[in-house]
Each structure stands twice: as structure tokens, then as C-alpha cells.
N, C-alpha and C. Protein backbone atom coordinates (compact mmCIF):
# COMPACT_ATOMS: atom_id res chain seq x y z
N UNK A 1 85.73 96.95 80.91
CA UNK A 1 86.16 98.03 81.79
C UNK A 1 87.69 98.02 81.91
N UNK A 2 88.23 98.62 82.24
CA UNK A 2 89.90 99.41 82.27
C UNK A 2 89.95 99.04 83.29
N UNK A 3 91.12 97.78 83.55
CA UNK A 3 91.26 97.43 84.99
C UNK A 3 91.93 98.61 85.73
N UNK A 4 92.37 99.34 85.33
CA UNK A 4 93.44 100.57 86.01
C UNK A 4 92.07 101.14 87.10
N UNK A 5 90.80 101.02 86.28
CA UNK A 5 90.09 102.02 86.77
C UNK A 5 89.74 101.20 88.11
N UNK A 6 89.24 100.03 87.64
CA UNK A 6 88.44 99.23 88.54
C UNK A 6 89.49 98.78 89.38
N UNK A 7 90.77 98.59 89.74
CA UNK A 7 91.70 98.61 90.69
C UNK A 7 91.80 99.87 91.84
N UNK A 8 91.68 100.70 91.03
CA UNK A 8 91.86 102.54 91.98
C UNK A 8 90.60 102.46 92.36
N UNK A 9 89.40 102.42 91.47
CA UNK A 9 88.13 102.55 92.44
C UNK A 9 88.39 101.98 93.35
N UNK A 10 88.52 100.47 93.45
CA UNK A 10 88.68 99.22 94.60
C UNK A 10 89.45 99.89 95.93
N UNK A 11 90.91 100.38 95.35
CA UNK A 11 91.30 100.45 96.41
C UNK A 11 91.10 102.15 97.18
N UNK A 12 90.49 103.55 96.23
CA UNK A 12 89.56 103.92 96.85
C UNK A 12 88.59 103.71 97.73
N UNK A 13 88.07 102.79 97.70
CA UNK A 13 86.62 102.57 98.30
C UNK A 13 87.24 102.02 99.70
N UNK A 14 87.94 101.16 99.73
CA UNK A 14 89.25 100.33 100.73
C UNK A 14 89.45 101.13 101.80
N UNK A 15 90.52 102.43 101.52
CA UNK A 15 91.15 103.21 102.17
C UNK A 15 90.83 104.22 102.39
N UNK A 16 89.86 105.05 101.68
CA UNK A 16 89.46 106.30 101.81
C UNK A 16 87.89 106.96 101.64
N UNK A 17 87.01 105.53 101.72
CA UNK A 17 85.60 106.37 101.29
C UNK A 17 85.08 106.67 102.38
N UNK A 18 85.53 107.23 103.78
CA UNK A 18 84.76 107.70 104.47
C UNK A 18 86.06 108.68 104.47
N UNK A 19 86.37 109.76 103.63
CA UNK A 19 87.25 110.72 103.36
C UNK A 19 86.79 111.74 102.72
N UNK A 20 86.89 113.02 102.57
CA UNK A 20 86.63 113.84 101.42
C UNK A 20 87.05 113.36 100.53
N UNK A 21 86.44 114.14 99.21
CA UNK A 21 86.90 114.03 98.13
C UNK A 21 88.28 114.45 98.03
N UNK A 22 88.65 115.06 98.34
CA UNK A 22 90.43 115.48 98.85
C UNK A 22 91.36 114.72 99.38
N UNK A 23 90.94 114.05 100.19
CA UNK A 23 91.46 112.72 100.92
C UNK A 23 91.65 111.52 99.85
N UNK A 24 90.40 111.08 99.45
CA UNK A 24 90.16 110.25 98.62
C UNK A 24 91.08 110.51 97.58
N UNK A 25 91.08 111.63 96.78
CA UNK A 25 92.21 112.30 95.53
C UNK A 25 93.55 111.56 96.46
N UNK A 26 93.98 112.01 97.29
CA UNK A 26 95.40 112.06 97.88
C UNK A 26 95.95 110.52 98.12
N UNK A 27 94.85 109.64 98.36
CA UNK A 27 95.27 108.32 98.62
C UNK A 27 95.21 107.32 97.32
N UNK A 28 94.57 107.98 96.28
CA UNK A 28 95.06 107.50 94.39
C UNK A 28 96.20 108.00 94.50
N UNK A 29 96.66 109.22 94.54
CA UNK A 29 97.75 109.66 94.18
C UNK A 29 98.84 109.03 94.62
N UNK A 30 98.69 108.52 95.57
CA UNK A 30 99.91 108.01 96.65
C UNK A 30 100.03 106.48 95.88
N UNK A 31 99.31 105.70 95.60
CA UNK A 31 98.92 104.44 94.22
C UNK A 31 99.95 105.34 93.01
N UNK A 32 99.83 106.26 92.26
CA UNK A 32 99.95 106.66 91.30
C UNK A 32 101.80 106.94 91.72
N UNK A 33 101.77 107.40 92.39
CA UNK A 33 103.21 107.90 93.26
C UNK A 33 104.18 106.55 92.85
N UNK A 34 103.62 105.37 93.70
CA UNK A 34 104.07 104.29 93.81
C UNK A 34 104.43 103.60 92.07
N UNK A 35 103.42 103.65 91.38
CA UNK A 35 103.65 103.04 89.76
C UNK A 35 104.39 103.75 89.28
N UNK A 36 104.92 105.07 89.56
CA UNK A 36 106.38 105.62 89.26
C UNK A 36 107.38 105.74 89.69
N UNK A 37 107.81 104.73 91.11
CA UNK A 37 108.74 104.95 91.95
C UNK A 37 109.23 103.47 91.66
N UNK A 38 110.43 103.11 90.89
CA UNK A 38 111.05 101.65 91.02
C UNK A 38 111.38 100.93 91.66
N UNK A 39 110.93 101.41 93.51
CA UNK A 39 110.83 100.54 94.33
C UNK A 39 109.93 99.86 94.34
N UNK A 40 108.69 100.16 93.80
CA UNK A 40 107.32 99.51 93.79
C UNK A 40 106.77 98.81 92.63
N UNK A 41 105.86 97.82 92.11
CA UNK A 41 105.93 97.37 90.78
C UNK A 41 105.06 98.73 89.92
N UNK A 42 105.24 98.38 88.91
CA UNK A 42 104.46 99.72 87.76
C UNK A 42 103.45 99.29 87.36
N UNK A 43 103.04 98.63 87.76
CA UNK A 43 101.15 98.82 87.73
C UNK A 43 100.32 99.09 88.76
N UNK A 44 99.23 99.91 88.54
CA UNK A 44 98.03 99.81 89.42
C UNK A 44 98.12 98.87 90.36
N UNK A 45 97.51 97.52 89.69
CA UNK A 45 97.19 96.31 90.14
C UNK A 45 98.34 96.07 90.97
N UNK A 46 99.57 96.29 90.76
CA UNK A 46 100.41 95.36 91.06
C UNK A 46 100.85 96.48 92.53
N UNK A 47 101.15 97.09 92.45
CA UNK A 47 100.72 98.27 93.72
C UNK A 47 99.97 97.74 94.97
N UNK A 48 98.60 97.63 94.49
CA UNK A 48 97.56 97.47 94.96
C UNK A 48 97.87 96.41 96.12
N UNK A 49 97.84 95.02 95.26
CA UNK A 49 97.78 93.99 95.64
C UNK A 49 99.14 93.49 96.07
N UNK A 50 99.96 94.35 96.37
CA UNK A 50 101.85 93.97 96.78
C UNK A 50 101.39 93.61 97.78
N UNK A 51 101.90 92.41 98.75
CA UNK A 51 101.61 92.09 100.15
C UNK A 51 102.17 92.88 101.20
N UNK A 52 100.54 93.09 102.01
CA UNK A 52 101.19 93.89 103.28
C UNK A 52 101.45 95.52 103.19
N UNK A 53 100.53 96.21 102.00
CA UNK A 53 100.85 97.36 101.96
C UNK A 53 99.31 97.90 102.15
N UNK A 54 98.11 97.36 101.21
CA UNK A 54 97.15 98.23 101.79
C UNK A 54 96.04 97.08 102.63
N UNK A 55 95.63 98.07 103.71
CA UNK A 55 95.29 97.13 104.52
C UNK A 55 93.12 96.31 103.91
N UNK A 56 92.52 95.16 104.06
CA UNK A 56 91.58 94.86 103.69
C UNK A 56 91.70 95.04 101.80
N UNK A 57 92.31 95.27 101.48
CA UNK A 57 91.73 95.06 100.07
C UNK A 57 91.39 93.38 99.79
N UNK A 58 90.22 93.87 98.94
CA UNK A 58 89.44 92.64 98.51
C UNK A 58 88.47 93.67 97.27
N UNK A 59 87.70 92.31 96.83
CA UNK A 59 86.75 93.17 95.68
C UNK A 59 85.86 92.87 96.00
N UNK A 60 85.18 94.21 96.15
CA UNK A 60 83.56 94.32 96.99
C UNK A 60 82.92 95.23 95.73
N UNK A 61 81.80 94.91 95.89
CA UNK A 61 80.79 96.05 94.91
C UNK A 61 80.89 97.51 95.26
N UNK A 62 81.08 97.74 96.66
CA UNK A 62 81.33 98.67 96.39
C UNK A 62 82.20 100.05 96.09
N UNK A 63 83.08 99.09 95.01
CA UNK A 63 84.19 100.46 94.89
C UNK A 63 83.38 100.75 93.64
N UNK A 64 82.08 100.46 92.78
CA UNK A 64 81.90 100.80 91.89
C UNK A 64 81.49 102.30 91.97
N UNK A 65 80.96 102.91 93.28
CA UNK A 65 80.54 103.67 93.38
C UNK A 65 82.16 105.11 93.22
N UNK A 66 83.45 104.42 92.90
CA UNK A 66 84.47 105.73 92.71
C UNK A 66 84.91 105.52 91.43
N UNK A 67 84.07 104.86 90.77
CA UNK A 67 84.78 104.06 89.45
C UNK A 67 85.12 105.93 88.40
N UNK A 68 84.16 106.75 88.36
CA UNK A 68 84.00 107.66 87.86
C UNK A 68 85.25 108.59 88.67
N UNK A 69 85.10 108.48 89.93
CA UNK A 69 86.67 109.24 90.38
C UNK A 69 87.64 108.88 90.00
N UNK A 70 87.83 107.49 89.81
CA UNK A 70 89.35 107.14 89.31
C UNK A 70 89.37 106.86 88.03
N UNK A 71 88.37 107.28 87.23
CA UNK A 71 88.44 107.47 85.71
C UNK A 71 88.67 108.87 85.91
N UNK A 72 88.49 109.84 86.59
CA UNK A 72 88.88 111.21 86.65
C UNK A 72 90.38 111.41 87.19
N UNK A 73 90.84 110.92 87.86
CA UNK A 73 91.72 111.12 88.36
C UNK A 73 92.98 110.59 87.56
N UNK A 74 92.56 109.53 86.92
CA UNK A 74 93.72 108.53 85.83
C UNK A 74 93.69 110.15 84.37
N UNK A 75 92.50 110.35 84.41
CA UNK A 75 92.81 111.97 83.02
C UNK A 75 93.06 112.63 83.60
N UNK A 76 93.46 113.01 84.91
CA UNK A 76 94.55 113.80 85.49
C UNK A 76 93.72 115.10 85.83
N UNK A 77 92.23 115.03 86.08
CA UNK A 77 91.30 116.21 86.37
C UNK A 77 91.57 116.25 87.89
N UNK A 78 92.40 115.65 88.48
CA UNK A 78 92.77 116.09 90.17
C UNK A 78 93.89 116.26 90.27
N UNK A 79 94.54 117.39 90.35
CA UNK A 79 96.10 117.52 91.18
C UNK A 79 96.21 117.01 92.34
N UNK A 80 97.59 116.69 92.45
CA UNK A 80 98.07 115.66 93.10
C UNK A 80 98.37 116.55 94.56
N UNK A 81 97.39 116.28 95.86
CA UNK A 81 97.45 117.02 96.59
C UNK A 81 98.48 116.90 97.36
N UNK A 82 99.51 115.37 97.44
CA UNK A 82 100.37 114.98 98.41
C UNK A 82 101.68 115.00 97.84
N UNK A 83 101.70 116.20 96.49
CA UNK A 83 103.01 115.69 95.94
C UNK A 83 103.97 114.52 95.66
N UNK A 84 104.58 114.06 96.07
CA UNK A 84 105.33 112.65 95.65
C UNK A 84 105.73 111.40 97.12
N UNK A 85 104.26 111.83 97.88
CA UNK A 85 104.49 111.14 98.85
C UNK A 85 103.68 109.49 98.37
N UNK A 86 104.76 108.50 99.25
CA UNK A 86 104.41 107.32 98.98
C UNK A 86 103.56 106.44 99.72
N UNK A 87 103.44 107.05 100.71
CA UNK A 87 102.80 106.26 102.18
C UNK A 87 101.66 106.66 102.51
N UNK A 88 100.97 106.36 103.40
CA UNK A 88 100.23 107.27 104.04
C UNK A 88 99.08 105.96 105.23
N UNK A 89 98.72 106.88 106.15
CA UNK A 89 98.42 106.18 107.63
C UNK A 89 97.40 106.80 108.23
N UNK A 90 97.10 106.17 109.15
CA UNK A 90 95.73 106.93 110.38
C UNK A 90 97.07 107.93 110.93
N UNK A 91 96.51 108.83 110.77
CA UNK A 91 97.03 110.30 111.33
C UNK A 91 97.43 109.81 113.01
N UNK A 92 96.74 109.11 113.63
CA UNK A 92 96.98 108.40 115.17
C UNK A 92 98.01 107.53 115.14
N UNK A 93 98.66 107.16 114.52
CA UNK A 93 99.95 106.23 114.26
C UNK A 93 101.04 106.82 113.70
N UNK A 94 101.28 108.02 112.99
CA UNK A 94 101.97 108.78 112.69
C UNK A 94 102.12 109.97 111.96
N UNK A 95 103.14 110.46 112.00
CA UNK A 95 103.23 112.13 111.48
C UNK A 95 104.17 111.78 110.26
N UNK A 96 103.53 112.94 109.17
CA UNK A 96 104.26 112.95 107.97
C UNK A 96 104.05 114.65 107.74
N UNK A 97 104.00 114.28 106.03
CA UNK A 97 104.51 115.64 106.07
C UNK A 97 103.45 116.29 105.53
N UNK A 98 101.95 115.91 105.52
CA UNK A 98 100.58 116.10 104.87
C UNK A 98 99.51 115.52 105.50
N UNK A 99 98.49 116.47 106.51
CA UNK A 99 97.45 115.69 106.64
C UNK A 99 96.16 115.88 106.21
N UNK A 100 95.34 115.11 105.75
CA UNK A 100 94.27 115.17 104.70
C UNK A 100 93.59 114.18 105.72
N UNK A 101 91.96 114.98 106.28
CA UNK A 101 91.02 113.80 106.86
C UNK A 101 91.70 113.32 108.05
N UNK A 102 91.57 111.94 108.19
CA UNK A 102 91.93 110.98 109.19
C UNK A 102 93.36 110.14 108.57
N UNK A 103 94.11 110.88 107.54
CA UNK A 103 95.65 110.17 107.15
C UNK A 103 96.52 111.26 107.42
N UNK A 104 97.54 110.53 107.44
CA UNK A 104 98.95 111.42 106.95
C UNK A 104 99.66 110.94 106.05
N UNK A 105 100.38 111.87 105.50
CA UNK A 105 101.23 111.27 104.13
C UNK A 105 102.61 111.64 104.25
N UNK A 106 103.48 110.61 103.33
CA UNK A 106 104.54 110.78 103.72
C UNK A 106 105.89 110.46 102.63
């Protein structure tokens, strides 16, 4: 398996599976955001697992269940709903400039 995939599922399942599918899109993207921004490292993985950025990640079975979203989303079948935002939060902790679900982005 394509760790790219099985990293984004993971941290799908993490941050956003009680989200729409819209939500869910927006919080890869914000991962994807990050592996092109040279403040952050350029991998998936390395994103992911930077300390202190996403909260509970661990590897549980069940991110297998977005494995197919973030094989969709890595071929680029979802536009990027948050544009080039890098962050994103419980909408109850702060305002940005996008809210999707129970986040904001920023």
C-alpha cells in the first residue's frame, strides 16, 4: 500500500470522520497545503506526525475505512475547498477565514 495513502486516510479518520465529505476533503487539503509550504516538512508522513500539530493521531484500523478518499483526493478528484489554508480548529476556539462542519480554516 502507498504510505501517502495510508497516512491521509489515518489522519482523516483522526480529525475529520465525523465531518462531511466536504469537511473531510478540506482537512487533507490543509495536510496537502502543508507538504507545499517550506515551513512544514514535504511529506505526508512527516506533516502528519510533526509534534504537536494534529491532535490523537495514532494508527487505528479505522482509517481504513477513507483509504479510497485519500486515494481520491491524492488524483486530485476533490478541489481544494480551503484554498491554501494551513490550519484549521474546532470552530469554538477560533475564527478563520473558512468554515466547513465543526472547523475553521485558516
Amino acid at each position: 500500500m502507498n504510505e501517502d495513502i495510508k497516512e491521509l486516510a489515518n489522519a482523516i479518520f483522526h480529525e475529520a470522520r465525523g465531518e462531511s465529505l466536504r469537511g473531510q476533503v478540506a482537512v487533507a487539503h490543509v495536510i496537502l497545503n502543508r507538504v507545499k509550504d517550506g515551513r512544514f516538512p514535504n511529506t505526508i508522513k512527516g506533516v502528519i506526525w510533526q509534534p504537536r500539530q494534529f491532535s490523537g493521531i495514532r494508527y487505528h484500523a479505522g482509517w481504513t475505512r477513507f483509504e479510497g478518499l485519500a486515494r481520491e483526493i491524492l488524483a486530485g478528484k476533490h478541489p481544494n475547498p480551503v484554498e491554501n489554508a494551513l490550519f484549521f480548529a474546532n470552530f469554538r476556539i477560533k475564527s478563520g477565514k473558512f468554515r466547513i462542519g465543526r472547523h475553521v480554516f485558516w
